[in-house]
PDB file of N, CA and C in Angstrom:
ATOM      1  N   UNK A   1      42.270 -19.989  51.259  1.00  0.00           N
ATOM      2  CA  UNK A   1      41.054 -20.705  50.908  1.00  0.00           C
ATOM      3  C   UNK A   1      41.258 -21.385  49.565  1.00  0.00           C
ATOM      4  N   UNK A   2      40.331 -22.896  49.449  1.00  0.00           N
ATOM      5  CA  UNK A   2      40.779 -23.147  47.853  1.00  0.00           C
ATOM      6  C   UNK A   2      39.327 -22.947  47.185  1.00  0.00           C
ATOM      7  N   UNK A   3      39.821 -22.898  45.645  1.00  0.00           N
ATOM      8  CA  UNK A   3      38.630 -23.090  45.015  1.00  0.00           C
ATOM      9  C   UNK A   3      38.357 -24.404  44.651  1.00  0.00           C
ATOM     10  N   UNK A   4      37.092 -23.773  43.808  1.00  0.00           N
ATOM     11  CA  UNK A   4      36.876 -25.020  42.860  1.00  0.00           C
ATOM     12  C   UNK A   4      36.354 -24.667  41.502  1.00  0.00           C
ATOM     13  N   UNK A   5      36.736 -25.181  40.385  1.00  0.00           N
ATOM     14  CA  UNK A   5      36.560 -25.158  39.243  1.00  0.00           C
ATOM     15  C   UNK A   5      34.950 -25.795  39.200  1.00  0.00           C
ATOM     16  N   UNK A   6      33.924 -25.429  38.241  1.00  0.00           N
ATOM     17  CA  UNK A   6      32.790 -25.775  38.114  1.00  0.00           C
ATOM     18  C   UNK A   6      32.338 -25.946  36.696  1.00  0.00           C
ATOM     19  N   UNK A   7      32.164 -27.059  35.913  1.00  0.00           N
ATOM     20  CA  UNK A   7      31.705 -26.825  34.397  1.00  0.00           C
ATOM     21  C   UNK A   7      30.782 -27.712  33.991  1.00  0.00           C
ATOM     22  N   UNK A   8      29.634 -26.970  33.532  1.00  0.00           N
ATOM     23  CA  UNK A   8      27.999 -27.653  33.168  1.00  0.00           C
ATOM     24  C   UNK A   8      28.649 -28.827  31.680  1.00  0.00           C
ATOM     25  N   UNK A   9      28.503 -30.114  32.216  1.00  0.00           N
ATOM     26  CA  UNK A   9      28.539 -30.598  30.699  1.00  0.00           C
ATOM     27  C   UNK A   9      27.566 -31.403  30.503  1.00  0.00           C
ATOM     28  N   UNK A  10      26.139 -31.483  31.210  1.00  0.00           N
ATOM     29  CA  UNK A  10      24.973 -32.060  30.968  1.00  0.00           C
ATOM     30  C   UNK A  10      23.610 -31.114  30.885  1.00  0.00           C
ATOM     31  N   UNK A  11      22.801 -30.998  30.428  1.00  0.00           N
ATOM     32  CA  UNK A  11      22.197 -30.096  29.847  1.00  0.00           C
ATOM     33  C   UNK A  11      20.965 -30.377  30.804  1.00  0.00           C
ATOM     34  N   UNK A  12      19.726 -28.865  31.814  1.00  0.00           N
ATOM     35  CA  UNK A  12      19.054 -29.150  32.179  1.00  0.00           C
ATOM     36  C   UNK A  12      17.529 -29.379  31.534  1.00  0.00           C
ATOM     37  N   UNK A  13      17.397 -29.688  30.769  1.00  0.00           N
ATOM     38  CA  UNK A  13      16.304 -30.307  29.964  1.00  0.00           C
ATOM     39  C   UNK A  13      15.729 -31.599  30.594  1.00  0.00           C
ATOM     40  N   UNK A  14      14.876 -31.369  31.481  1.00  0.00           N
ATOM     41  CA  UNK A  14      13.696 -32.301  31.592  1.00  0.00           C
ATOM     42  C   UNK A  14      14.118 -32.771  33.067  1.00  0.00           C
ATOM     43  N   UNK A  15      14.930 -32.273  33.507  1.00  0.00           N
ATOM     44  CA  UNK A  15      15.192 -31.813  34.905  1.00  0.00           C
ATOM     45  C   UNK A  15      14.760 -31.265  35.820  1.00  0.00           C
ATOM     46  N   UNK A  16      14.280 -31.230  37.341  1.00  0.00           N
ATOM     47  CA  UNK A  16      13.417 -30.758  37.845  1.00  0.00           C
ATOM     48  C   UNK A  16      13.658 -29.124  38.531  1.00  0.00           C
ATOM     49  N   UNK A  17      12.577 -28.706  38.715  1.00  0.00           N
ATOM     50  CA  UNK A  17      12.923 -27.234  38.678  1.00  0.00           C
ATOM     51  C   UNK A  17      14.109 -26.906  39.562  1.00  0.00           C
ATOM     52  N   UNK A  18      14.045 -27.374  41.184  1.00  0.00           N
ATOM     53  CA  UNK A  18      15.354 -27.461  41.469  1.00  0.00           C
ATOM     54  C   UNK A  18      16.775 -27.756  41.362  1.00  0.00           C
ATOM     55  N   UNK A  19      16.830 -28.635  39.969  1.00  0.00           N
ATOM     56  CA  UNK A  19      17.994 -28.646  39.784  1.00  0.00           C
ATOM     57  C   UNK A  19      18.584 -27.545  39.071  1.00  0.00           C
ATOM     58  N   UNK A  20      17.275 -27.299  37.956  1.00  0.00           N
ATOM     59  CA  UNK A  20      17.365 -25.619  37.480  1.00  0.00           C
ATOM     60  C   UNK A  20      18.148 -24.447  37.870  1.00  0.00           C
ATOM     61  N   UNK A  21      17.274 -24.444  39.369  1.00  0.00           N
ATOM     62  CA  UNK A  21      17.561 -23.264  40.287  1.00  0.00           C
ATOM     63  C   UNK A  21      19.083 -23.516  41.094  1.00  0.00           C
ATOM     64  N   UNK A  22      19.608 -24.825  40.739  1.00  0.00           N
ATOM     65  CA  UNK A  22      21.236 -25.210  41.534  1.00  0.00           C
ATOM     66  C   UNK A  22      22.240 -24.523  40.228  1.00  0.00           C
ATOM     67  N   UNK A  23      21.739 -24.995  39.474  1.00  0.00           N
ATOM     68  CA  UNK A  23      22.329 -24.930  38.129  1.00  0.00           C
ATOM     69  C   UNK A  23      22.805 -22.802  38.093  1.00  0.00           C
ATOM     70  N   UNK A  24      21.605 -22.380  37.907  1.00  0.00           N
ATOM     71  CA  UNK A  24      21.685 -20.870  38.065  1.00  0.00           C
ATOM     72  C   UNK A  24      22.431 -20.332  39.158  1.00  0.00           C
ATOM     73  N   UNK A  25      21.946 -21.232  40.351  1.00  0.00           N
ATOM     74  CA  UNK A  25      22.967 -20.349  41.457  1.00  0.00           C
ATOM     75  C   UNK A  25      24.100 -20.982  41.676  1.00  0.00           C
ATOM     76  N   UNK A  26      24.943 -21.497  40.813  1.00  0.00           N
ATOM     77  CA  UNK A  26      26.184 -21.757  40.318  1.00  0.00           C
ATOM     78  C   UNK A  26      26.735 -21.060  39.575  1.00  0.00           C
ATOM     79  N   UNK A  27      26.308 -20.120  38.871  1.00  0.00           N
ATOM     80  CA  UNK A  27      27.132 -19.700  37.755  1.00  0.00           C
ATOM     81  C   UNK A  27      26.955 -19.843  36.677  1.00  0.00           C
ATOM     82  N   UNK A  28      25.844 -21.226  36.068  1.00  0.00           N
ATOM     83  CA  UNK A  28      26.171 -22.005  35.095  1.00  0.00           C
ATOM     84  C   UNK A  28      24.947 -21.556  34.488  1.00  0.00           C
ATOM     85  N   UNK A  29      24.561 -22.556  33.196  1.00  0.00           N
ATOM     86  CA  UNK A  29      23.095 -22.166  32.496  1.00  0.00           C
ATOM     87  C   UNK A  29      23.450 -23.357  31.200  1.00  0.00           C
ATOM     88  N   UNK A  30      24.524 -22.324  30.513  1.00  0.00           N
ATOM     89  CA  UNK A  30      24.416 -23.591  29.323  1.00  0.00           C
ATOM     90  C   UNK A  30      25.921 -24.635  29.205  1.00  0.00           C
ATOM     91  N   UNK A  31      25.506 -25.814  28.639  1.00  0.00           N
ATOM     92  CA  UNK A  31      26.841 -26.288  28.569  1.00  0.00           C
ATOM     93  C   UNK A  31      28.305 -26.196  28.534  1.00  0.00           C
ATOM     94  N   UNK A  32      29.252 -26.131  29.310  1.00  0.00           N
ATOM     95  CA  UNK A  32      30.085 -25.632  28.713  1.00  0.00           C
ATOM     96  C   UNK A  32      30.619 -24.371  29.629  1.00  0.00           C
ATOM     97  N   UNK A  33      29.866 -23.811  30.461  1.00  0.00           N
ATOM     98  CA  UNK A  33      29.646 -23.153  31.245  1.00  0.00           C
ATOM     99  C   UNK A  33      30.933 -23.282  32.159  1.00  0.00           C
ATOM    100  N   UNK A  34      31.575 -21.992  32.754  1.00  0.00           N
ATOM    101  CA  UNK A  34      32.665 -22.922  33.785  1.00  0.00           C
ATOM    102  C   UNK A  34      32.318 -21.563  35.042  1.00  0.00           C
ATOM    103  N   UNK A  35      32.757 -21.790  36.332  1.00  0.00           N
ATOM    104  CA  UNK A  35      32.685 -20.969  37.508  1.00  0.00           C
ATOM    105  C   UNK A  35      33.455 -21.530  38.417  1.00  0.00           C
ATOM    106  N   UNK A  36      34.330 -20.215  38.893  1.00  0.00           N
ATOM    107  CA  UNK A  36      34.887 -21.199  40.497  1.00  0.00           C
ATOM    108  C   UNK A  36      34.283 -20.474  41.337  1.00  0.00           C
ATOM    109  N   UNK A  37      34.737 -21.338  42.715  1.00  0.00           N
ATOM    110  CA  UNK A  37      33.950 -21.315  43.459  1.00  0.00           C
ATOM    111  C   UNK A  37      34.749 -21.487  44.797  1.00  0.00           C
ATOM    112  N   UNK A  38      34.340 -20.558  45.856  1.00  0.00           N
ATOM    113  CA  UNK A  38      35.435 -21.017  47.169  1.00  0.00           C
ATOM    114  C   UNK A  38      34.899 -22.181  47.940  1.00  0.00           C
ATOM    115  N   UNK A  39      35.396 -23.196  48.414  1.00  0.00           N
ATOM    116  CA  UNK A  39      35.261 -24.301  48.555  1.00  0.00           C
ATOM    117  C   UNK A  39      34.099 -23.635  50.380  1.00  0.00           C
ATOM    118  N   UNK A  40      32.837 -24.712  50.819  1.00  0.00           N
ATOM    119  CA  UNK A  40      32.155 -24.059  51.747  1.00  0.00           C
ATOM    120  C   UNK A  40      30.935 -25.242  51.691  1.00  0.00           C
ATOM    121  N   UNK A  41      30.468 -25.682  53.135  1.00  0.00           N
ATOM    122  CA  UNK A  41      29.460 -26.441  52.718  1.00  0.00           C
ATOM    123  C   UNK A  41      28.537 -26.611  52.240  1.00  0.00           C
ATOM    124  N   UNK A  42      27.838 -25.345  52.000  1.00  0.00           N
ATOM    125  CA  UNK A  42      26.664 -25.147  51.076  1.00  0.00           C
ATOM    126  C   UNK A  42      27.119 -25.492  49.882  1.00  0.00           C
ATOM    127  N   UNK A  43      28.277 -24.962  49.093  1.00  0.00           N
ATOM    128  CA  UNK A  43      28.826 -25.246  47.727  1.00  0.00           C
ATOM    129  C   UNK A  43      29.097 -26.965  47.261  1.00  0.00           C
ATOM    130  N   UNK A  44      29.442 -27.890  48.482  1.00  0.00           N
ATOM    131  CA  UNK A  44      29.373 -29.461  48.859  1.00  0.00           C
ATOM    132  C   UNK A  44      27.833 -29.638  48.580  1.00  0.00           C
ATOM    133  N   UNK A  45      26.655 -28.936  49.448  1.00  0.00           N
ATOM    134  CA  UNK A  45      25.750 -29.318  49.069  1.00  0.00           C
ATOM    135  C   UNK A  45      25.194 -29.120  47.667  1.00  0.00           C
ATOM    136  N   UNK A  46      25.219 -27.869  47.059  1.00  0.00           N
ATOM    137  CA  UNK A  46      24.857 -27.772  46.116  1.00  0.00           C
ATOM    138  C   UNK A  46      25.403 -28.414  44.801  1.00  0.00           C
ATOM    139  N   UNK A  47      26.689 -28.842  44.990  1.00  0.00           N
ATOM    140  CA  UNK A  47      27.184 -29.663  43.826  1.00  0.00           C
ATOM    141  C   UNK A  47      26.632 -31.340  44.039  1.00  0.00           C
ATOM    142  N   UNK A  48      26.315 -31.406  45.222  1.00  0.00           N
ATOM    143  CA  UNK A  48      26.285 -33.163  45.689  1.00  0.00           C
ATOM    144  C   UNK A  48      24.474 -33.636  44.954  1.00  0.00           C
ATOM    145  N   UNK A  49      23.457 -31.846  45.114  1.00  0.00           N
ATOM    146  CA  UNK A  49      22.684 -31.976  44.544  1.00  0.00           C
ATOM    147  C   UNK A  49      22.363 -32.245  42.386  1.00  0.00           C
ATOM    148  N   UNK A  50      23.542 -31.564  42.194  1.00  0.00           N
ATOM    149  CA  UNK A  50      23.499 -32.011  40.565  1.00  0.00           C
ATOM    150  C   UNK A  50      24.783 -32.618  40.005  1.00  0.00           C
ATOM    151  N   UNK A  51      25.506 -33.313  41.046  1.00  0.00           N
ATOM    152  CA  UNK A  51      26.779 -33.971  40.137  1.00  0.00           C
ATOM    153  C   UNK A  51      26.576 -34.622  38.957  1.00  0.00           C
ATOM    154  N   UNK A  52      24.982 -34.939  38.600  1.00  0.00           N
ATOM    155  CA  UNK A  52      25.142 -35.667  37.643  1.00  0.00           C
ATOM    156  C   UNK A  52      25.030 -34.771  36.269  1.00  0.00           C
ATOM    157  N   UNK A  53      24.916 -33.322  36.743  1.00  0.00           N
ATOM    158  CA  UNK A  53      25.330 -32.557  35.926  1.00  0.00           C
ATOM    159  C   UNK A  53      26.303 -31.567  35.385  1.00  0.00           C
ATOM    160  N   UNK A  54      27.188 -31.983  36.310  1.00  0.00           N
ATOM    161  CA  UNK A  54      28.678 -30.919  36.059  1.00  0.00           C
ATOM    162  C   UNK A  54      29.508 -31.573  36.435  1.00  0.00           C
ATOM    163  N   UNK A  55      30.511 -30.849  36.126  1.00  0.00           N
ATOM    164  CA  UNK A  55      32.416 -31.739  36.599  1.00  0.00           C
ATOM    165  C   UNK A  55      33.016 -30.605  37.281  1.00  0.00           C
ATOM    166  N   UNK A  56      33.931 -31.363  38.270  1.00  0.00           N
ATOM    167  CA  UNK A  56      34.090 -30.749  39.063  1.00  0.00           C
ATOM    168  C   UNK A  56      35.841 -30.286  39.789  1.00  0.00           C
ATOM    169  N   UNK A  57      36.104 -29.352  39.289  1.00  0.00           N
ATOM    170  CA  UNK A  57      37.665 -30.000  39.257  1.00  0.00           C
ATOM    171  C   UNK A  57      38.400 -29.220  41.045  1.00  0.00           C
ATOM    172  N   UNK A  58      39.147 -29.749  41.462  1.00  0.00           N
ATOM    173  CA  UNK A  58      39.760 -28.667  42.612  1.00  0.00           C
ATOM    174  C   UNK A  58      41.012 -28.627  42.053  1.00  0.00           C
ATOM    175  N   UNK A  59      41.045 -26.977  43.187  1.00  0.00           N
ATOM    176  CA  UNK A  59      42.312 -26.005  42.580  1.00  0.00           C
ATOM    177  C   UNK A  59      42.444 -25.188  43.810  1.00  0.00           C
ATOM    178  N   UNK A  60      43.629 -24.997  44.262  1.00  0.00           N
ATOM    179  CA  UNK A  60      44.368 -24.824  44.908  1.00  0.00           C
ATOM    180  C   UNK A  60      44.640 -23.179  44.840  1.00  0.00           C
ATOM    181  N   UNK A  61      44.279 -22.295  45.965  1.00  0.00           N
ATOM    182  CA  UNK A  61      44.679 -20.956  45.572  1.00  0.00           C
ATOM    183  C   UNK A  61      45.322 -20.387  46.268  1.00  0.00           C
TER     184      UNK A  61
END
């Protein structure tokens, strides 16, 4: 299976509560933040919902 690298570098301030709640069930919270993650379509969805708040790297395991 591969992962994926996950790291918050936009801050959820003034963001709507759901992106909040993507944000948390990622791993993440404050900037800077990193989590992997096994690659799965929910995890597609949930990143496709806040890309404009994290980076996203793949990695190979």
């Amino acid at each position: 299976m591969s992962t994926v690298k996950v790291t918050q570098v936009r801050s959820t301030i003034g963001q709507s509560k759901a992106h909040h709640g993507t944000i948390r069930a990622l791993g993440l919270g404050k900037i800077g933040r990193t989590a992997e993650h096994t690659e799965c379509p929910e995890l597609a969805g949930q990143l496709r919902h806040v890309a404009h708040l994290v980076r996203v790297e793949g990695k190979d395991a």
